[in-house]
Protein backbone atom coordinates (compact mmCIF):
# COMPACT_ATOMS: atom_id res chain seq x y z
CA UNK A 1 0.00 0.00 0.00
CA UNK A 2 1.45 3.25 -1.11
CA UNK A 3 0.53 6.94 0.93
CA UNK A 4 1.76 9.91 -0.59
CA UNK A 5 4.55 8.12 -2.20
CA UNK A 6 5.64 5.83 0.49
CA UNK A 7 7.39 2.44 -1.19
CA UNK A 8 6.75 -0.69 0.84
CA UNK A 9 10.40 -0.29 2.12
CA UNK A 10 9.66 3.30 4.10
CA UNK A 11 6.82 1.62 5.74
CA UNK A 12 9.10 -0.97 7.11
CA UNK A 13 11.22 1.25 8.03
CA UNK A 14 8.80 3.38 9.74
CA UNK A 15 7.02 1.11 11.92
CA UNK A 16 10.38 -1.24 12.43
CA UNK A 17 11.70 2.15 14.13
CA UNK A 18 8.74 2.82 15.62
CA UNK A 19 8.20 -0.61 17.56
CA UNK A 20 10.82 0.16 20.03
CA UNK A 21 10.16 2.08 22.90
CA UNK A 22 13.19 4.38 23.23
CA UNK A 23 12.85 5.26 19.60
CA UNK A 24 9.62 6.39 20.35
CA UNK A 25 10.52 8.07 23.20
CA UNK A 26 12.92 9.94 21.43
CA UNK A 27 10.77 10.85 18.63
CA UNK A 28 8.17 12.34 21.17
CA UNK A 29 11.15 14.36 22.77
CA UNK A 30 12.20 15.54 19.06
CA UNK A 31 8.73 16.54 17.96
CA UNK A 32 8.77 19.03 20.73
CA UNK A 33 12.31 20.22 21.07
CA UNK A 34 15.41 19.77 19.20
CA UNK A 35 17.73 18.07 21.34
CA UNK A 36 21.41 16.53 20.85
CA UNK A 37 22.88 13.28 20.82
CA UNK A 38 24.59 13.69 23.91
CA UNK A 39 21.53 15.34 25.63
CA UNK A 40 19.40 12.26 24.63
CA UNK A 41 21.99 9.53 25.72
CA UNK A 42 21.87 11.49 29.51
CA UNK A 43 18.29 10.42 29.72
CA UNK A 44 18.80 6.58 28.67
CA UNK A 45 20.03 3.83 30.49
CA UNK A 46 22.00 2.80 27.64
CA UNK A 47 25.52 4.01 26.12
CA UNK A 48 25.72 7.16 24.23
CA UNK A 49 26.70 4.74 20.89
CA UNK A 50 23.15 2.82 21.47
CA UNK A 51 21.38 6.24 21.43
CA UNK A 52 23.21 7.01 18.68
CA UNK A 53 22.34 3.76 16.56
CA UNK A 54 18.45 4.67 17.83
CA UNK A 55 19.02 7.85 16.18
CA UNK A 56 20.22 6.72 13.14
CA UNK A 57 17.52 3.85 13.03
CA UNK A 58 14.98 6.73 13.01
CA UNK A 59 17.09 8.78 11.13
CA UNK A 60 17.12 6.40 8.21
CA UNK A 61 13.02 6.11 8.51
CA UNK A 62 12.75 9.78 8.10
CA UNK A 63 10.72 10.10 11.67
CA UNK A 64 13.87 12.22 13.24
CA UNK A 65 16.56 14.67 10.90
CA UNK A 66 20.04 15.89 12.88
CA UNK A 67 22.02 18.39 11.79
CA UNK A 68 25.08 20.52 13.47
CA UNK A 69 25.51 23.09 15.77
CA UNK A 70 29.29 23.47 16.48
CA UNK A 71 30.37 19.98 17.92
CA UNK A 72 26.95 18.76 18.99
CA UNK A 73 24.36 17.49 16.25
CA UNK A 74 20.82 18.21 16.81
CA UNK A 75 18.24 15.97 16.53
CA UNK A 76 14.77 17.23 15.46
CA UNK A 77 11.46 14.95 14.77
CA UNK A 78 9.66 15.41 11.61
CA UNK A 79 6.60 15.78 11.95
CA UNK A 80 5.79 15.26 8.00
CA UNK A 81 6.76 11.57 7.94
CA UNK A 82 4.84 11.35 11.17
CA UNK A 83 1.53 12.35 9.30
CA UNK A 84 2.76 10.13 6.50
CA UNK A 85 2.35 7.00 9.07
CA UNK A 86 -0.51 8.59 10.55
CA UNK A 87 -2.30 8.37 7.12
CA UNK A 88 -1.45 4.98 6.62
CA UNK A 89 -2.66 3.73 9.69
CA UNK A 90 -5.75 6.01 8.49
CA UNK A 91 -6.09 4.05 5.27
CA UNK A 92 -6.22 0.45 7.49
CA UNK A 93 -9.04 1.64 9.46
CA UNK A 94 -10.98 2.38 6.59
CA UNK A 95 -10.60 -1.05 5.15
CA UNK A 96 -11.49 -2.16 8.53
CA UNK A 97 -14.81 -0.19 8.72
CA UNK A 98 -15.55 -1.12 5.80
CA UNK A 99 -15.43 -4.64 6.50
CA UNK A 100 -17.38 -4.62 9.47
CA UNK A 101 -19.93 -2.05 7.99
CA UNK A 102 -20.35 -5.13 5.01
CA UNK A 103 -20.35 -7.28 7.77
CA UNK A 104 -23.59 -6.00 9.81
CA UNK A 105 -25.29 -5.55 6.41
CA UNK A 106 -24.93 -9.45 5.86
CA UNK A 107 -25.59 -10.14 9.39
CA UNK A 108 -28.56 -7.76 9.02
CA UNK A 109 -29.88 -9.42 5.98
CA UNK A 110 -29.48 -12.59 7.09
CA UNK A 111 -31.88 -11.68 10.44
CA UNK A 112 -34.75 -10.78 8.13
């Protein structure tokens, strides 16, 4: 399924970064702040090289960008490939409704 130009590889991507926890952590952080690297790995029980790797997991989804200020790189959600996702998960439930709506008119048919 394709949403505004999304191959089957971004979704992967996308929800594959998306179904860990710290990733999503760190996208909530980004959406509302930029933050660095370094700033992000104080706030994780983890190495600053795993936060990193998290980073670049999300980074090569699209859900975060980073970018340099002096020595530190900035990390900033995007809130574009969020919507992107969003829409996706928009298109499912759709299909979904729909099914069930065809479902109760069968069921509904079937009582009379």
């Amino acid at each position: 399924m394709v949403v505004d130009e999304l191959t089957d590889d971004d979704v992967n991507r996308i929800f594959r970064a998306l179904a860990d926890t710290t990733r999503r952590d760190i996208v909530r952080r980004t959406l509302v702040e930029e933050i660095s690297v370094s700033q992000l790995a104080d706030l994780y029980a983890m190495s600053f090289a795993a936060v990193q790797k998290h980073v670049a997991v999300l980074e090569e989804a699209r859900l975060v960008t980073k970018h340099p200020r002096g020595r530190e790189r900035l990390v900033r959600g995007n809130p574009e490939r969020i919507n992107q996702a969003q829409r996706l998960l928009d298109q499912f439930e759709q299909l979904w409704r729909s099914r069930i709506d065809r479902l109760d008119i069968l069921l509904e048919e079937e009582s009379n």
